[in-house]
C-alpha atoms as a PDB file:
ATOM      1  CA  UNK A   1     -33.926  22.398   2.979  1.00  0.00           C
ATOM      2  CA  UNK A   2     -32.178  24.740   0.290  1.00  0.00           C
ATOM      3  CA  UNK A   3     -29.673  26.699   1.781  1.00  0.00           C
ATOM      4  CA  UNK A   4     -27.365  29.146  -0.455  1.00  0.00           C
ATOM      5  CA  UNK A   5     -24.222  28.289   0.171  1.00  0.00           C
ATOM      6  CA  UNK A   6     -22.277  30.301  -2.576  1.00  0.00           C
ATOM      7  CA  UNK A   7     -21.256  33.298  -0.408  1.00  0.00           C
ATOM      8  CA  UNK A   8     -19.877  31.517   2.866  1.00  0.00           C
ATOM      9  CA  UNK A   9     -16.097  30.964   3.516  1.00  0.00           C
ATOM     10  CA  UNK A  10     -14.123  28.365   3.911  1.00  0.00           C
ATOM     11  CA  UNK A  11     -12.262  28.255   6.883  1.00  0.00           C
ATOM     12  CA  UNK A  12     -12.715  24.983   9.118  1.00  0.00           C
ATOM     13  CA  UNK A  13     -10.717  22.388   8.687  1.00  0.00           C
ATOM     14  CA  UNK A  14     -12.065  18.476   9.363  1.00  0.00           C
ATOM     15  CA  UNK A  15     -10.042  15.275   8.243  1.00  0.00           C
ATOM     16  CA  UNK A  16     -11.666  14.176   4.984  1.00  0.00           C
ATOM     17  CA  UNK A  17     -12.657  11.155   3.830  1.00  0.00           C
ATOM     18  CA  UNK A  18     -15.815   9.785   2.993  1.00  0.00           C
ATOM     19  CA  UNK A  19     -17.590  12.575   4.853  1.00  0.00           C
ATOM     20  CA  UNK A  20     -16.364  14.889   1.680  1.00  0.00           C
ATOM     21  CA  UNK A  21     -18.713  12.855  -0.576  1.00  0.00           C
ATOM     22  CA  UNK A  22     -21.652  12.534   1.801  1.00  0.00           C
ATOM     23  CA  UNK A  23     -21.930  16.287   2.736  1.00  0.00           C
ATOM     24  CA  UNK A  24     -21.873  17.107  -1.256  1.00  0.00           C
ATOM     25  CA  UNK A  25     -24.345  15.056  -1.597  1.00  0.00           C
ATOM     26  CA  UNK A  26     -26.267  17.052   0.997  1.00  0.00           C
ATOM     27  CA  UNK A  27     -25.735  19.937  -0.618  1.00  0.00           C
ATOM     28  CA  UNK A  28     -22.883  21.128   1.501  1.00  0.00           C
ATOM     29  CA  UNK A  29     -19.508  22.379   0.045  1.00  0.00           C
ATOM     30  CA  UNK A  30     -16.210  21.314   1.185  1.00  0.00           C
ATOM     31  CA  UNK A  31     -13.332  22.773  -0.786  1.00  0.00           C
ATOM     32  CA  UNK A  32      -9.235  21.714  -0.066  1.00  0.00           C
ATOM     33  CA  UNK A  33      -7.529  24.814   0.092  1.00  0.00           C
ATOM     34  CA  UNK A  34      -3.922  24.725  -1.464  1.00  0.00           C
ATOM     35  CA  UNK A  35      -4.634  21.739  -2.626  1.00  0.00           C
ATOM     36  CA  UNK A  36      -0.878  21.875  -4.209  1.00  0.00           C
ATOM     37  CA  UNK A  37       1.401  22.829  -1.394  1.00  0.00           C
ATOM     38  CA  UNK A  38       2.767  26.399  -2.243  1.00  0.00           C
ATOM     39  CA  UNK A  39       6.453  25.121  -2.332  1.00  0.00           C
ATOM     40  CA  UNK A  40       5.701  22.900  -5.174  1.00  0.00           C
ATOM     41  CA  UNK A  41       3.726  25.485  -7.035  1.00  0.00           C
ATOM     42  CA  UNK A  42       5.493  27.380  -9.966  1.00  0.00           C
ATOM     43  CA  UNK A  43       5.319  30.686  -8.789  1.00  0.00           C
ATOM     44  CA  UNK A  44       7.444  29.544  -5.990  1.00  0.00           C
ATOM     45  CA  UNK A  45       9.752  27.197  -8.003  1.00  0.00           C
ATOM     46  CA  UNK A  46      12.507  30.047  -7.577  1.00  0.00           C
ATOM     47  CA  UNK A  47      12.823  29.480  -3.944  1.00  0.00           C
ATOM     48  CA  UNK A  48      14.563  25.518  -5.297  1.00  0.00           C
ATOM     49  CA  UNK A  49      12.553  23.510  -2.986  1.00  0.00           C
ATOM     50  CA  UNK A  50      11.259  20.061  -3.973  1.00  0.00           C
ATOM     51  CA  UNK A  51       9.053  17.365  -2.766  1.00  0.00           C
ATOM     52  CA  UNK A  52       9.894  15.976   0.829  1.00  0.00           C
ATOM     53  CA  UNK A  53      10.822  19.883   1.918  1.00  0.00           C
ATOM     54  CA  UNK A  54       7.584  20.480   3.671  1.00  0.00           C
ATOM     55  CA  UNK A  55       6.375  16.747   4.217  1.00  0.00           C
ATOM     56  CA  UNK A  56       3.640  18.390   6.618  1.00  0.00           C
ATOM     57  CA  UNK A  57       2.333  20.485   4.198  1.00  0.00           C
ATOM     58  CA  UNK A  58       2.549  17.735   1.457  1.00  0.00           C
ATOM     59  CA  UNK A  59      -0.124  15.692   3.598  1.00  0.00           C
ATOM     60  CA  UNK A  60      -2.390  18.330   4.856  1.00  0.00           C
ATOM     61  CA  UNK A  61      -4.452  18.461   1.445  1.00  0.00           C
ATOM     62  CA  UNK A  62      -4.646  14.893   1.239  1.00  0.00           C
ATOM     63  CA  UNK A  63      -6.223  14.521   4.572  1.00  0.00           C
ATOM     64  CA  UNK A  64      -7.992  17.676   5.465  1.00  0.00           C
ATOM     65  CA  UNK A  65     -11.347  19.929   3.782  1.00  0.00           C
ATOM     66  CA  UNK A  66     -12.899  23.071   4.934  1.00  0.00           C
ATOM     67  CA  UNK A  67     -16.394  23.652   5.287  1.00  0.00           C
ATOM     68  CA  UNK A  68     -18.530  26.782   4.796  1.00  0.00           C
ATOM     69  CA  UNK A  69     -18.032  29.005   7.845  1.00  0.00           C
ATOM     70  CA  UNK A  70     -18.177  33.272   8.620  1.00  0.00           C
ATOM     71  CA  UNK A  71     -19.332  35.146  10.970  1.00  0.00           C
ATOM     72  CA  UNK A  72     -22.714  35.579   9.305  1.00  0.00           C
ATOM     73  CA  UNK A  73     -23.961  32.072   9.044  1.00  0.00           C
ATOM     74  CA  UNK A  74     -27.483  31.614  10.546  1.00  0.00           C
ATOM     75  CA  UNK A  75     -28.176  28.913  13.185  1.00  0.00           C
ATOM     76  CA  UNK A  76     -30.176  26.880  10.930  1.00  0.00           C
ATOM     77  CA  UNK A  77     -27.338  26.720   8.343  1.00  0.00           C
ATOM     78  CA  UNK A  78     -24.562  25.693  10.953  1.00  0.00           C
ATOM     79  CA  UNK A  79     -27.798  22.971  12.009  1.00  0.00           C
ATOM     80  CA  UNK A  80     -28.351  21.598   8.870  1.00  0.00           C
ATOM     81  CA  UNK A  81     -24.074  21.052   8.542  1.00  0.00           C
ATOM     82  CA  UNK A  82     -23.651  19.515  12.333  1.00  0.00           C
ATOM     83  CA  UNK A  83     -26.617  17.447  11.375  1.00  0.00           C
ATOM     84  CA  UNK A  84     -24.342  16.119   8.482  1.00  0.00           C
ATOM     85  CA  UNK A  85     -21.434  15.521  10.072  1.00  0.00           C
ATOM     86  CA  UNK A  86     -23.313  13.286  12.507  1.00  0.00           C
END
């Protein structure tokens, strides 16, 4: 099945593990947003926080993904993922 997966959203979060490398293989995009939490980023550095503030948000992109989802993806699409993550 080739689906086209470049205009769909990210915005449902799963735990991550080996399930990120079999879905890519499938063709299916996961993506980590913030991967850096945004109180260690630069642009924030100002604010003086450090690593261990936020320890929540320090092990949320270690442990979580996203997959494609938006209001506009077909059945078959959300089919073909579910049948994935099986």
């Amino acid at each position: 099945m080739k689906i086209n997966f470049a205009n769909l959203q990210y915005q449902y979060n799963l735990y991550k593990n080996e399930l990120q490398v079999t879905l890519k293989e499938q063709g299916i995009p996961t993506v980590v947003h913030y991967p850096m939490p945004l109180h260690l980023q630069e642009s924030f550095s100002y604010m003086g926080y450090n690593k261990g503030d936020f320890p929540i948000s320090e092990i949320v992109p270690k442990e979580m993904m996203s997959l494609p989802m938006n209001p506009y993806v077909i059945n078959e699409v959300i089919e073909y993922i579910v049948e994935n993550l099986k």
